[in-house]
C-alpha atoms as a PDB file:
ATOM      1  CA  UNK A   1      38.639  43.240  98.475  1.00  0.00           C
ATOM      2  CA  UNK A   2      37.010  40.291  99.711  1.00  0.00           C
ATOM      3  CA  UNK A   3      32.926  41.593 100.094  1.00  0.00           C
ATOM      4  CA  UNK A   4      30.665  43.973 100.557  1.00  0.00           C
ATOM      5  CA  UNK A   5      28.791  44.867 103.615  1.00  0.00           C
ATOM      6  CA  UNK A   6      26.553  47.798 105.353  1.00  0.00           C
ATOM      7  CA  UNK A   7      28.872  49.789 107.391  1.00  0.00           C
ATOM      8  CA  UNK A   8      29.476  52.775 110.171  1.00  0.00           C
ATOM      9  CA  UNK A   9      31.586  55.319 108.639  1.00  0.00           C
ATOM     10  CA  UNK A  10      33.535  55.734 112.214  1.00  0.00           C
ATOM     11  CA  UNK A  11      34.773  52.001 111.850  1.00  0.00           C
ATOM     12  CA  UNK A  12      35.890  52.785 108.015  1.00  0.00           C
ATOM     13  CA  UNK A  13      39.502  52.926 106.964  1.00  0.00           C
ATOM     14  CA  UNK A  14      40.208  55.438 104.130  1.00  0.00           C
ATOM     15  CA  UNK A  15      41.308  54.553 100.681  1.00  0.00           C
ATOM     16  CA  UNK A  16      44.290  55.458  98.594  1.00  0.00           C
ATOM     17  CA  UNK A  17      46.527  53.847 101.252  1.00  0.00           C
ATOM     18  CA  UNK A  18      48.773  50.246 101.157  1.00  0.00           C
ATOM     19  CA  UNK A  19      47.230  47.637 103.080  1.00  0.00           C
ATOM     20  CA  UNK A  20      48.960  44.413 104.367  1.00  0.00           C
ATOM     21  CA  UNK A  21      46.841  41.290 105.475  1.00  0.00           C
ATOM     22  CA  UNK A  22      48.010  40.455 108.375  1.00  0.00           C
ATOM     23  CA  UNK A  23      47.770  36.297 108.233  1.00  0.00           C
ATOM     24  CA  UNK A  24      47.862  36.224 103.860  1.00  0.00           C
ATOM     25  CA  UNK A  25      50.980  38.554 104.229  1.00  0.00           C
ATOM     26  CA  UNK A  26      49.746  40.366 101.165  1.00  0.00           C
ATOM     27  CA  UNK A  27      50.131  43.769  99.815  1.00  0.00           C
ATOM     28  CA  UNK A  28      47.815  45.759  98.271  1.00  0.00           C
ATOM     29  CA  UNK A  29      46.929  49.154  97.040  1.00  0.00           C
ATOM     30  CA  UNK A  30      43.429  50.234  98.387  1.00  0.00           C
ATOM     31  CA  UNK A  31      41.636  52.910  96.148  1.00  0.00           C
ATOM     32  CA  UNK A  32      38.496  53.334  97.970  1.00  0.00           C
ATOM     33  CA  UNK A  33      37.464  53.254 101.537  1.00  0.00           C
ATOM     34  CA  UNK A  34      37.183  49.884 103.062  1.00  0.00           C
ATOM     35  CA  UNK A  35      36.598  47.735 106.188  1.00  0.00           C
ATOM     36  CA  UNK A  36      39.291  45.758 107.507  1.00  0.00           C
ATOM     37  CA  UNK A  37      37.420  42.873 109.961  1.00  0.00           C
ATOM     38  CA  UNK A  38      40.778  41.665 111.502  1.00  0.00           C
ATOM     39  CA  UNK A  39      43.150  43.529 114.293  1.00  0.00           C
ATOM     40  CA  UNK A  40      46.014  41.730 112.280  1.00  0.00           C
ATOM     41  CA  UNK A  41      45.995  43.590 109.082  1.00  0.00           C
ATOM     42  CA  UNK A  42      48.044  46.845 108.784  1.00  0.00           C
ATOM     43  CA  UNK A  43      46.553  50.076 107.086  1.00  0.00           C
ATOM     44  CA  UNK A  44      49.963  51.936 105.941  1.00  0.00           C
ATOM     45  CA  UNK A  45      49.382  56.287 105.025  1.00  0.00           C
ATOM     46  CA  UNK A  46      51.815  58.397 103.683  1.00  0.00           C
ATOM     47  CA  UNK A  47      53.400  61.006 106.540  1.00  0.00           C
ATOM     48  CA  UNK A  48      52.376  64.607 106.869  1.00  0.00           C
ATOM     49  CA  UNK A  49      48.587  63.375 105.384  1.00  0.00           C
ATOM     50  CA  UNK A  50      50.651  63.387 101.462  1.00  0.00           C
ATOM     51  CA  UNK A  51      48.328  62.782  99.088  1.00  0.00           C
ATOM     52  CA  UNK A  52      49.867  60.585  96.241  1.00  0.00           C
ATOM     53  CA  UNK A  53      48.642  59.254  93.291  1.00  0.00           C
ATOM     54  CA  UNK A  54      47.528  55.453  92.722  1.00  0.00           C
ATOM     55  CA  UNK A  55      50.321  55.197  90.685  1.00  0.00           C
ATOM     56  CA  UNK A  56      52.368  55.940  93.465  1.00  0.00           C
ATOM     57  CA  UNK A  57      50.751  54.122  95.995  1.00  0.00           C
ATOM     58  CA  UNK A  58      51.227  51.087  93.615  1.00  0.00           C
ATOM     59  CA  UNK A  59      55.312  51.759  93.331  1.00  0.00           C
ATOM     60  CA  UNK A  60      55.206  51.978  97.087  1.00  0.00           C
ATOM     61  CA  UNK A  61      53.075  48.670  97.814  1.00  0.00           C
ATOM     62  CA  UNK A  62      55.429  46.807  95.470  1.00  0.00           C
ATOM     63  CA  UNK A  63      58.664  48.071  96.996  1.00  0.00           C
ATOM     64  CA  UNK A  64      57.036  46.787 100.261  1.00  0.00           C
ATOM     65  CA  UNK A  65      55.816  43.447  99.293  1.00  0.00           C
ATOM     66  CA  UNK A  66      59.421  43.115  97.846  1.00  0.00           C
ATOM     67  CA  UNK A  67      60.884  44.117 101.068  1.00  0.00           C
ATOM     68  CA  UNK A  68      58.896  42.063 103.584  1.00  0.00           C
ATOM     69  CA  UNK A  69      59.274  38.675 101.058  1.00  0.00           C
ATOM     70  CA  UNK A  70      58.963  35.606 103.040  1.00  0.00           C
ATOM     71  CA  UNK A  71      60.478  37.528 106.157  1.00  0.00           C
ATOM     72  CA  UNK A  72      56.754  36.799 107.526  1.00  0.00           C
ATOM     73  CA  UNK A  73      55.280  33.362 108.523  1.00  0.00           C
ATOM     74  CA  UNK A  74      52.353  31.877 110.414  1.00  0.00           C
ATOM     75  CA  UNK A  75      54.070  31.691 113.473  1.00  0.00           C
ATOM     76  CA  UNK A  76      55.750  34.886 113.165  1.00  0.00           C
ATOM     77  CA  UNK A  77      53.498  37.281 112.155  1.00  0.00           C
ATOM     78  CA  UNK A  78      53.683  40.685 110.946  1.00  0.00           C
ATOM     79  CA  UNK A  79      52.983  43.727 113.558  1.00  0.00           C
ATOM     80  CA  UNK A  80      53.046  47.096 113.834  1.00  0.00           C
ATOM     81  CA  UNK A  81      55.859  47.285 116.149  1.00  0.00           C
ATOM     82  CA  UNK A  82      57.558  45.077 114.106  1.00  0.00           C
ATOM     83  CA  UNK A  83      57.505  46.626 110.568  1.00  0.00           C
ATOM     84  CA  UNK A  84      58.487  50.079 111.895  1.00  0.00           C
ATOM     85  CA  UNK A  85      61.910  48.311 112.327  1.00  0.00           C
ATOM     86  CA  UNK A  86      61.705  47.306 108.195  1.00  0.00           C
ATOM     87  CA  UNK A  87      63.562  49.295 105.313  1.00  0.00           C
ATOM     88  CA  UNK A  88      62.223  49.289 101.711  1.00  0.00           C
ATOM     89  CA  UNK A  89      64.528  50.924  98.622  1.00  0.00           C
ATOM     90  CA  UNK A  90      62.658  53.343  96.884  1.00  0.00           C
ATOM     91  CA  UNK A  91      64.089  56.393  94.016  1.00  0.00           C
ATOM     92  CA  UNK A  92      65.756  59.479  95.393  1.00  0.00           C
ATOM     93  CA  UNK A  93      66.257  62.721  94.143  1.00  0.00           C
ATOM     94  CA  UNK A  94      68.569  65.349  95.665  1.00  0.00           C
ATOM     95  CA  UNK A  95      68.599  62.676  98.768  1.00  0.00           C
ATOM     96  CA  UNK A  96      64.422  62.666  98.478  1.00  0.00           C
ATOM     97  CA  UNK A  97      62.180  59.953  97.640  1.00  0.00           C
ATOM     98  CA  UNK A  98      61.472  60.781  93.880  1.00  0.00           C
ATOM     99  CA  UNK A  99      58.046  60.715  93.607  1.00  0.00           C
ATOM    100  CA  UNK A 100      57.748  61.313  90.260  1.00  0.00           C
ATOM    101  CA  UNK A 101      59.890  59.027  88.852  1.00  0.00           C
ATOM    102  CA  UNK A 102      57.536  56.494  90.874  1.00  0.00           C
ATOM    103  CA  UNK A 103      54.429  58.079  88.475  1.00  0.00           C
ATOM    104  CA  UNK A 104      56.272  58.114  85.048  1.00  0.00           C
ATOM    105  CA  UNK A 105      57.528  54.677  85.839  1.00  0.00           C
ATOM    106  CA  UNK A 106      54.376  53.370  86.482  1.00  0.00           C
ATOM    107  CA  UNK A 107      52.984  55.060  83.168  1.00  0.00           C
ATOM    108  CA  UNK A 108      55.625  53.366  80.826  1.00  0.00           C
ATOM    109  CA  UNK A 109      54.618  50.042  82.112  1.00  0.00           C
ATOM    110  CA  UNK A 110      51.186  50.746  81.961  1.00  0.00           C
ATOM    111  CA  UNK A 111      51.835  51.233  78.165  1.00  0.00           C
ATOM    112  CA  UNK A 112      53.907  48.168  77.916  1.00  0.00           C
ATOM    113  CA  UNK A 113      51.524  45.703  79.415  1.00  0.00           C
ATOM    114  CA  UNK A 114      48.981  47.721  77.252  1.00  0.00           C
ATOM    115  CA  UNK A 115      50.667  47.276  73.603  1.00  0.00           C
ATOM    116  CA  UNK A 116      51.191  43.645  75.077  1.00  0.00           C
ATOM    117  CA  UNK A 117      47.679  43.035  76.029  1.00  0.00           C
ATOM    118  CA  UNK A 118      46.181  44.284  72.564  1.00  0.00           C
ATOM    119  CA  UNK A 119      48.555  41.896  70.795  1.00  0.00           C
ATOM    120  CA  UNK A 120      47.528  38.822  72.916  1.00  0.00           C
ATOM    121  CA  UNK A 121      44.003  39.898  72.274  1.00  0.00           C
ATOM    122  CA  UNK A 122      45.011  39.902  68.280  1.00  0.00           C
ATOM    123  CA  UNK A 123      46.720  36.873  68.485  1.00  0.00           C
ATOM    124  CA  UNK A 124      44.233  34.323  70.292  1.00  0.00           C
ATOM    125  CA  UNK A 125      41.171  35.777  68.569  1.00  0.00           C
ATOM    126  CA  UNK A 126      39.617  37.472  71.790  1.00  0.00           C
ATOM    127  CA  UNK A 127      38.893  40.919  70.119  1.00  0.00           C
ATOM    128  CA  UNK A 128      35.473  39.360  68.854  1.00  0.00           C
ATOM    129  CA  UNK A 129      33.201  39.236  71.802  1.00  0.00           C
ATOM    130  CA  UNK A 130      30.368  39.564  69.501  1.00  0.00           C
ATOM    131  CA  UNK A 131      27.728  36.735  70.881  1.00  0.00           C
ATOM    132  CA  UNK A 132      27.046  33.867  68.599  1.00  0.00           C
ATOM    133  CA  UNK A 133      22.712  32.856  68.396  1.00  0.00           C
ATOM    134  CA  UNK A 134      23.733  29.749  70.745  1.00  0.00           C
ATOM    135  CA  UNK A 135      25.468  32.321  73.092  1.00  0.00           C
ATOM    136  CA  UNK A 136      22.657  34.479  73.386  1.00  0.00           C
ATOM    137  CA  UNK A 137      20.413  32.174  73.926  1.00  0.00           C
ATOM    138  CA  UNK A 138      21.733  30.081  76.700  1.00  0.00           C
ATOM    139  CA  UNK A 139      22.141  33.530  78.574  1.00  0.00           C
ATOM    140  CA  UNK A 140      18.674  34.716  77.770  1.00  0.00           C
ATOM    141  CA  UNK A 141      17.452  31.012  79.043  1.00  0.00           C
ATOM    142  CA  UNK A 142      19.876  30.946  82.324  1.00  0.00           C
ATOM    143  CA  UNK A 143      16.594  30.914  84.554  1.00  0.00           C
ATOM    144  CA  UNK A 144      15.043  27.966  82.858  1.00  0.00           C
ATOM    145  CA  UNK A 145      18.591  25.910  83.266  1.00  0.00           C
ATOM    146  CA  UNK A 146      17.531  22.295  85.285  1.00  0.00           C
ATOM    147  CA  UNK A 147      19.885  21.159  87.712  1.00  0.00           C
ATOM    148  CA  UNK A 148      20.332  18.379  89.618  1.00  0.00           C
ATOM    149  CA  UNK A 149      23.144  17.000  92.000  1.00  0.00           C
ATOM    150  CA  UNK A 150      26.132  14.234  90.722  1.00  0.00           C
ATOM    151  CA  UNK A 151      28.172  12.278  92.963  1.00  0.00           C
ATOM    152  CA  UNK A 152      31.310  14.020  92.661  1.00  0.00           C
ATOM    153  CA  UNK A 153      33.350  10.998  92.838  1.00  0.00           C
ATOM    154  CA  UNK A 154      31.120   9.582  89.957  1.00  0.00           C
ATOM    155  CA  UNK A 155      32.633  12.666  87.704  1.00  0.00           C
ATOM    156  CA  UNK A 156      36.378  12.994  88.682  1.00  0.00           C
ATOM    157  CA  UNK A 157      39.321  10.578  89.192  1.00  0.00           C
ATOM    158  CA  UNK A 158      41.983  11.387  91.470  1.00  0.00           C
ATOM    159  CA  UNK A 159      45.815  11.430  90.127  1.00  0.00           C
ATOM    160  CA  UNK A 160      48.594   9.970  91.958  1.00  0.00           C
ATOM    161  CA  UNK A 161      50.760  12.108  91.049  1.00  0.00           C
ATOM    162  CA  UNK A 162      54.413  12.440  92.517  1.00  0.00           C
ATOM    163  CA  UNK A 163      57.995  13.860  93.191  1.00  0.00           C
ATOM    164  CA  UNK A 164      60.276  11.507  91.049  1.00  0.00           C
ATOM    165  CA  UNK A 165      63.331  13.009  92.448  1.00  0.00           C
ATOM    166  CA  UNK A 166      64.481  11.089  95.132  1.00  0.00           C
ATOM    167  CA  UNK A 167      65.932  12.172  97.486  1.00  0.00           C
ATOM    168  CA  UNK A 168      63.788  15.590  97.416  1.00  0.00           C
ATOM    169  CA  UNK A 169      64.601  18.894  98.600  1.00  0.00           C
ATOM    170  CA  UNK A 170      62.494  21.722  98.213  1.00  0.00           C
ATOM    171  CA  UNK A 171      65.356  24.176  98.730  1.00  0.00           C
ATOM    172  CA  UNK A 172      67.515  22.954  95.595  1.00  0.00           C
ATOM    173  CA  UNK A 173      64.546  21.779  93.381  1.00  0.00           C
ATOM    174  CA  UNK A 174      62.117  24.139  93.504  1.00  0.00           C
ATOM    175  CA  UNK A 175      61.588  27.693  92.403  1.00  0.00           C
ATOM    176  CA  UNK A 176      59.992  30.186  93.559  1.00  0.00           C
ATOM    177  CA  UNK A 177      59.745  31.699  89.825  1.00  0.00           C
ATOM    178  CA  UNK A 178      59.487  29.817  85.979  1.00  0.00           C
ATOM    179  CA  UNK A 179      63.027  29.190  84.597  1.00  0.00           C
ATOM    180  CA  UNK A 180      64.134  27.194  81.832  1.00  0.00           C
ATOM    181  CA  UNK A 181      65.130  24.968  84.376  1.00  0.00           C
ATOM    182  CA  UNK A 182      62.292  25.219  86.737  1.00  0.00           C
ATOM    183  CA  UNK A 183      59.243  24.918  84.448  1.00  0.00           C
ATOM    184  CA  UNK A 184      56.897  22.909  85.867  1.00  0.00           C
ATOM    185  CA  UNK A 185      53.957  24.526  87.562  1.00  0.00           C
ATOM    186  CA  UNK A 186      53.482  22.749  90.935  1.00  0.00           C
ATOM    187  CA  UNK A 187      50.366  22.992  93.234  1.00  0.00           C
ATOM    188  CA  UNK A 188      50.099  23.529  97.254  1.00  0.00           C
ATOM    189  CA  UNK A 189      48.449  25.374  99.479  1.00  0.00           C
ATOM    190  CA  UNK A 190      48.662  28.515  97.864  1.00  0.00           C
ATOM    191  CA  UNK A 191      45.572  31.368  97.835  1.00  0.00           C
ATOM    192  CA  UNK A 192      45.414  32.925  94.645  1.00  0.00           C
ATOM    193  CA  UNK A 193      48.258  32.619  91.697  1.00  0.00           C
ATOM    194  CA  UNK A 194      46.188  29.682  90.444  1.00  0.00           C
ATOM    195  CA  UNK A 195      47.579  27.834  93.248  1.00  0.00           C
ATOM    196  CA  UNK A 196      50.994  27.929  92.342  1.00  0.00           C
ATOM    197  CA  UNK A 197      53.661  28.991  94.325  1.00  0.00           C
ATOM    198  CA  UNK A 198      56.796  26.415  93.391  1.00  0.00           C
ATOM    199  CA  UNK A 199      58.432  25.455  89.767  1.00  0.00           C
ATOM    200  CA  UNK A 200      59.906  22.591  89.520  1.00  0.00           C
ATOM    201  CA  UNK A 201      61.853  20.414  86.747  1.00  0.00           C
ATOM    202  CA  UNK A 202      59.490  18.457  84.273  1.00  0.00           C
ATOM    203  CA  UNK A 203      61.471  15.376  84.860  1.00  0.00           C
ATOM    204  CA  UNK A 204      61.409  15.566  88.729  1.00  0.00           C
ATOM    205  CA  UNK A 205      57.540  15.172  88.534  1.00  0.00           C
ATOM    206  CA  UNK A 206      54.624  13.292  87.326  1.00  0.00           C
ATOM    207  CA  UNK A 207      52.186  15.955  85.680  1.00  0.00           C
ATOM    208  CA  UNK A 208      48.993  16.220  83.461  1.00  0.00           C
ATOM    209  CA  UNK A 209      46.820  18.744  82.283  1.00  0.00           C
ATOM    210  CA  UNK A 210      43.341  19.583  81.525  1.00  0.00           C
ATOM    211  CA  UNK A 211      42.825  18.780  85.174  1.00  0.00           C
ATOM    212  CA  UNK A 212      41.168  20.471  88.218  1.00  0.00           C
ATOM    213  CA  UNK A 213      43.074  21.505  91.500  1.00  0.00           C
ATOM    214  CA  UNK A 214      41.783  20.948  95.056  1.00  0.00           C
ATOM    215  CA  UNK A 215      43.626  22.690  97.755  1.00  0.00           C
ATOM    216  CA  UNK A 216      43.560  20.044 100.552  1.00  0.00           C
ATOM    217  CA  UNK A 217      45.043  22.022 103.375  1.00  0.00           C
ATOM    218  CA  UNK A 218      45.864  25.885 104.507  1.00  0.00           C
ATOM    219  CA  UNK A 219      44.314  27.905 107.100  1.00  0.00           C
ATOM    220  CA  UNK A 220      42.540  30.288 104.377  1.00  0.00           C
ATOM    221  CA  UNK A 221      42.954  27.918 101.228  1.00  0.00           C
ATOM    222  CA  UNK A 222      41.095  24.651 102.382  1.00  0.00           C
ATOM    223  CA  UNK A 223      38.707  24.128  99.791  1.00  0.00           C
ATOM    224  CA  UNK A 224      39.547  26.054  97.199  1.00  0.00           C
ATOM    225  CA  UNK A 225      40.296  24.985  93.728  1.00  0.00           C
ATOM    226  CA  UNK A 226      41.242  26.010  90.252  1.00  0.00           C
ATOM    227  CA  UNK A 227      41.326  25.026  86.354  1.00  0.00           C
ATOM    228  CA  UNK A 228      44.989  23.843  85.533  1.00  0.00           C
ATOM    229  CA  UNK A 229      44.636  23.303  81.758  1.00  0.00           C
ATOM    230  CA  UNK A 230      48.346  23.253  81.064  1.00  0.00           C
ATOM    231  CA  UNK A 231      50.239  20.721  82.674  1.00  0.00           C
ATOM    232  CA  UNK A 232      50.788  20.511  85.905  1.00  0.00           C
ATOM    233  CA  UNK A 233      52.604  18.947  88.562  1.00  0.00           C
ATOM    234  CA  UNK A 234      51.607  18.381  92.748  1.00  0.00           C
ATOM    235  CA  UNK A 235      53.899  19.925  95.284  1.00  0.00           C
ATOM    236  CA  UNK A 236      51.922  19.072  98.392  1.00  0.00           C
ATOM    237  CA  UNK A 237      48.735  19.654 100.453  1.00  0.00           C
ATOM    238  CA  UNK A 238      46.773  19.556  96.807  1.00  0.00           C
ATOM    239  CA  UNK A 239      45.537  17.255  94.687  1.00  0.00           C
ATOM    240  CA  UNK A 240      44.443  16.846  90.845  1.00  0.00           C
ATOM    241  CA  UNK A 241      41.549  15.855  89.395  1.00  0.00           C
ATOM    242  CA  UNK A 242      40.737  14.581  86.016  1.00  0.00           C
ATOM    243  CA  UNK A 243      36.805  14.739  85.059  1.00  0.00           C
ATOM    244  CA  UNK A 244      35.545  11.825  83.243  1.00  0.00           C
ATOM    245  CA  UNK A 245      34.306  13.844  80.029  1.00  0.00           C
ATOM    246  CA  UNK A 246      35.204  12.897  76.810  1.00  0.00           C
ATOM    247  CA  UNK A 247      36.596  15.529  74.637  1.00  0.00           C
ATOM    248  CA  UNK A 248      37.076  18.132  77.989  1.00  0.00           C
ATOM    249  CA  UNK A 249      37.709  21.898  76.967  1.00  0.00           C
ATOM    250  CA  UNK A 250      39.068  24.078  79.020  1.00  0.00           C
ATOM    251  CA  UNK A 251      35.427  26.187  79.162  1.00  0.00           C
ATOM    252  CA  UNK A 252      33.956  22.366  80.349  1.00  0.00           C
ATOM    253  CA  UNK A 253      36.980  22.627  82.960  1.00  0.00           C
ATOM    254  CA  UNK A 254      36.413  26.208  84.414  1.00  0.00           C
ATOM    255  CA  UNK A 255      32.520  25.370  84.544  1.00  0.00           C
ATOM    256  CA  UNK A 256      33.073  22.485  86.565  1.00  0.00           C
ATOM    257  CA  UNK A 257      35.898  24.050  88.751  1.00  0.00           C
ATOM    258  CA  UNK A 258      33.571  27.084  89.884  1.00  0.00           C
ATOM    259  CA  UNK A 259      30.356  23.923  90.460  1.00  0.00           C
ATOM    260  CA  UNK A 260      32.926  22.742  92.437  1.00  0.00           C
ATOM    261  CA  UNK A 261      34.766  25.138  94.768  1.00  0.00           C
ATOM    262  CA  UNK A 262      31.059  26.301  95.075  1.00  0.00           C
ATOM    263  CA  UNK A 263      29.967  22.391  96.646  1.00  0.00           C
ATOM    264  CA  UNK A 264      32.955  21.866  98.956  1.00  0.00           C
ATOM    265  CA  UNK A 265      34.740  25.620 100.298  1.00  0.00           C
ATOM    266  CA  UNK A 266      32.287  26.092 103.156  1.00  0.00           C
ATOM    267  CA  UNK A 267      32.397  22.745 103.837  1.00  0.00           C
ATOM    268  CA  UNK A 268      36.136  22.331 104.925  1.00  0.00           C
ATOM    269  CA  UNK A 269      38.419  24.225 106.376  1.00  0.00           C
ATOM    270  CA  UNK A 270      41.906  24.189 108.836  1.00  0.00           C
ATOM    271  CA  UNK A 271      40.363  21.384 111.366  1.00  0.00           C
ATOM    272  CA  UNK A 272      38.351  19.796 108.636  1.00  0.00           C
ATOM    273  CA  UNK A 273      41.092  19.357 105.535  1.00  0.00           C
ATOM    274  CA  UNK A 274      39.756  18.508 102.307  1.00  0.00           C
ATOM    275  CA  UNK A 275      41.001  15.572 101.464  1.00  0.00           C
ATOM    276  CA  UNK A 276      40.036  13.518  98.690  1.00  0.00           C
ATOM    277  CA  UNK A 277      38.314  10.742 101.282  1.00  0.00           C
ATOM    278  CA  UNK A 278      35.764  12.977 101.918  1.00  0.00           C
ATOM    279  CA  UNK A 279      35.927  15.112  99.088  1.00  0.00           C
ATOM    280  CA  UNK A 280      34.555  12.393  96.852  1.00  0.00           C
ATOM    281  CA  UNK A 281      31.321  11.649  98.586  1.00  0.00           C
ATOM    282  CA  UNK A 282      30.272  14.673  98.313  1.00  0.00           C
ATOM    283  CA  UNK A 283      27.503  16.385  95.552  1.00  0.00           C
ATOM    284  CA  UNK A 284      27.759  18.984  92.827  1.00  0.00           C
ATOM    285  CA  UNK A 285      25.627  20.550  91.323  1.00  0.00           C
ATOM    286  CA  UNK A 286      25.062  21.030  87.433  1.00  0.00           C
ATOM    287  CA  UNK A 287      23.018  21.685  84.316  1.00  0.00           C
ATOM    288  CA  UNK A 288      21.170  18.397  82.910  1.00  0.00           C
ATOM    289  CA  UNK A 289      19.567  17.231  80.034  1.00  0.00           C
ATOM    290  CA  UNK A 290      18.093  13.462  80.172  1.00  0.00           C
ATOM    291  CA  UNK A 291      19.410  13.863  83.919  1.00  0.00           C
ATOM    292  CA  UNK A 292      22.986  13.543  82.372  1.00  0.00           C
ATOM    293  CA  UNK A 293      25.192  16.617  82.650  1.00  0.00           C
ATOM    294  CA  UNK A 294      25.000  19.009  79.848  1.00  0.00           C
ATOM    295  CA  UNK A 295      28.260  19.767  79.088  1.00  0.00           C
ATOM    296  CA  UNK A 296      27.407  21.481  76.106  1.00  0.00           C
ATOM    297  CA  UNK A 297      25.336  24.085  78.254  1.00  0.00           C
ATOM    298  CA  UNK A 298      28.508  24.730  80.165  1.00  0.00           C
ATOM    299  CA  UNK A 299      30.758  24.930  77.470  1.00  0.00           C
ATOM    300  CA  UNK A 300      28.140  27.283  75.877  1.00  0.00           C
ATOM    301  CA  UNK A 301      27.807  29.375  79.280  1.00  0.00           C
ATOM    302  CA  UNK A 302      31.326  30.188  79.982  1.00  0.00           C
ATOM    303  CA  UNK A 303      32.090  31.192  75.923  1.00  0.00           C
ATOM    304  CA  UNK A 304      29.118  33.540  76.632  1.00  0.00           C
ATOM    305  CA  UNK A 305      30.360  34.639  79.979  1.00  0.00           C
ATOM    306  CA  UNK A 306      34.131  34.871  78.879  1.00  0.00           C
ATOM    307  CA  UNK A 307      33.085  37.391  75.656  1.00  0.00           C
ATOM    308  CA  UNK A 308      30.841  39.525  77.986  1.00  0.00           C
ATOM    309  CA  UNK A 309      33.891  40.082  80.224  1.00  0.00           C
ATOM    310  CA  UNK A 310      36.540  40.432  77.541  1.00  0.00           C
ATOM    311  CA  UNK A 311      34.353  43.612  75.909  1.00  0.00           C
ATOM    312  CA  UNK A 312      35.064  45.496  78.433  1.00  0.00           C
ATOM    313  CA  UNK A 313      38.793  44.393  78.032  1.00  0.00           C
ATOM    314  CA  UNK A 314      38.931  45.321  74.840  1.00  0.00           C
ATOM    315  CA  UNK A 315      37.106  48.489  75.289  1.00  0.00           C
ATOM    316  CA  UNK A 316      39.593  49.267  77.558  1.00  0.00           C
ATOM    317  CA  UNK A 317      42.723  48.957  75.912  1.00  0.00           C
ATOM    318  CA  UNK A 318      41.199  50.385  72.872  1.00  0.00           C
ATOM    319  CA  UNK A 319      40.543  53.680  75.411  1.00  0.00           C
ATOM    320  CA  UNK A 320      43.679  53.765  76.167  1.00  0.00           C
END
C-alpha cells in the first residue's frame, strides 16, 4: 500500500485477494479493499468466490512470487493473458489443494518468527521502550525544532567504491541470496530490501559502512535512499555516501537518510537520474543550534521515535 486517497466504491478492488504490480513485479497479500491506479497490475481471487483465510492468501502469494521469479522484466511484462499460461506448486490432499495444511503451516511459522522475535528483543535491549526525560522532551518540543537548509555536498563525501574482480561477471559472482561465500551486501537499483538485491564476495569489492545509499537510476527507485550501517559494497546504478560527522550513530544515519530521500525523490526520476553531479548541489534540510546541525536533536529524535514504535512490537509479541 502506497497512499491513501478519497475514493468511488465502483472503482474499488476488494481485499483478501493476491495482488501483483504490474511494472515492480511484486506480490502481495491485500487485506482490505484498495485502489489499484495502473491497468498493469493484476488483482488475483480465488475461483467459485472461496473465501480463504489471510493465512492462506499469504501461502498462495508466496507460491506465486516463487513461481513467476525473474520470469518477468521491463520489457516483458506480466499480463493477464500471459499468467493464465503459469503453474505454481501448492499442497494436495486426496489430489486437492490442501488448504489447511496452507493455515497450520502458516501458524507454526508465525510462532517461530515469534519465539525468534522476543529473543532478539531480549538480546539487543529493545524490550525497554520506556522514554528517557531527554526523549520526552525533544518530542514534546518537536514544534519549536529550528531548521534551516545545508549544502548537501557540504555534509556528505562520495565513495569510489568498486568491483575488484576483474574480469567481472555478474552471473558467477553474484548472488541473489547471503552465503558464506556471497556475503557482501551490494547496492543497485533495487526498491525496497534496503536496496539490496546482489551478494557478492568481500574480497571482490571495496565496501564501508555507516554510510548512506542513493539509488541513482530505476524507473520507480530514482531517488531513493537508505541507511547501510553494516558494510556495504556498490553493485551499480547507486552510490554511497559518508556524512562528515564525527562520532556518526546509526540513529544520526537514519535521521539524515529520511532529511535526505525527503530533499531529492521528487526531484529526480527515470529522465532525470540522480547522480551525484547534481545530487550534491542540492539542500537539506535539518535541526540547528548556533546554525550548525544538531546532531544531538536527531540522535535524540529517532531513539524517541524508534521506542514509540517498538511498544507496540513488544506489545505484540507479548499478545501473542
Amino acid at each position: 500500500m502506497s497512499s491513501y486517497i478519497s475514493y468511488d466504491e465502483n472503482y474499488l478492488d476488494k481485499g483478501n485477494c493476491v495482488f501483483i504490480g504490474g511494472k515492480t513485479f511484486e506480490v502481495s497479500y491485500q487485506e482490505k479493499d484498495f485502489y489499484s491506479n495502473d491497468s498493469h497490475n493484476l488483482v488475483l481471487y480465488l475461483k467459485n468466490n472461496e473465501k480463504k483465510s489471510k493465512a492462506c492468501q499469504l501461502f498462495l502469494a508466496s507460491c506465486i512470487n516463487k513461481s513467476l521469479g525473474h520470469k518477468y522484466s521491463w520489457g516483458d511484462s506480466i499480463s493477464n493473458r500471459k499468467i493464465q499460461k503459469d503453474k505454481i506448486q501448492l499442497p494436495t490432499k486426496n489430489k486437492k489443494i490442501d488448504f489447511d495444511f496452507m493455515e497450520s503451516f502458516i501458524a507454526q511459522i508465525e510462532e517461530e518468527r515469534i519465539e525468534k522475535l522476543e529473543a532478539y528483543l531480549e538480546v539487543s535491549g529493545l524490550k525497554d521502550y520506556t522514554l528517557t526525560e531527554e526523549e520526552e522532551e525533544v518530542l514534546e518540543d518537536f514544534e519549536n525544532i529550528k531548521w534551516e537548509e545545508f549544502n548537501i555536498d557540504n555534509l556528505f563525501e562520495k565513495l569510489n567504491l568498486k568491483t575488484l574482480k576483474k574480469p567481472f561477471d555478474k552471473l558467477t559472482d553474484t548472488s541473489r541470496v547471503k552465503t558464506d561465500e556471497f556475503n557482501l551486501p551490494l547496492i543497485n537499483a533495487k526498491m525496497g530490501d534496503n536496496g539490496i538485491m546482489f551478494y557478492g564476495r568481500e574480497k571482490d569489492f571495496n565496501s564501508a559502512q555507516m554510510t548512506i545509499d542513493v539509488i541513482s537510476n530505476g524507473a520507480i527507485a530514482t531517488g531513493t535512499v537508505y541507511a547501510q550501517p553494516y558494510k556495504t559494497g556498490v553493485l551499480w546504478d547507486a552510490y554511497l555516501l559518508r556524512p562528515k560527522v564525527v562520532n556518526i550513530s546509526k540513529e544520526k544515519l537514519l535521521f539524515l537518510t529520511t532529511s535526505l530521500e525527503k530533499s531529492i525523490k521528487t526531484k529526480f526520476g527515470w529522465d532525470n537520474k540522480a547522480v551525484w553531479s547534481k545530487v550534491q548541489h542540492e539542500v537539506i534540510s535539518l535541526p540547528t543550534q548556533n546554525k550548525k546541525p544538531d546532531y544531538k536533536i536527531m540522535e535524540t529524535l529517532i531513539s524517541a521515535i524508534q521506542k514509540l514504535v517498538i511498544k507496540d512490537v513488544v506489545e505484540y509479541v507479548g499478545n501473542k
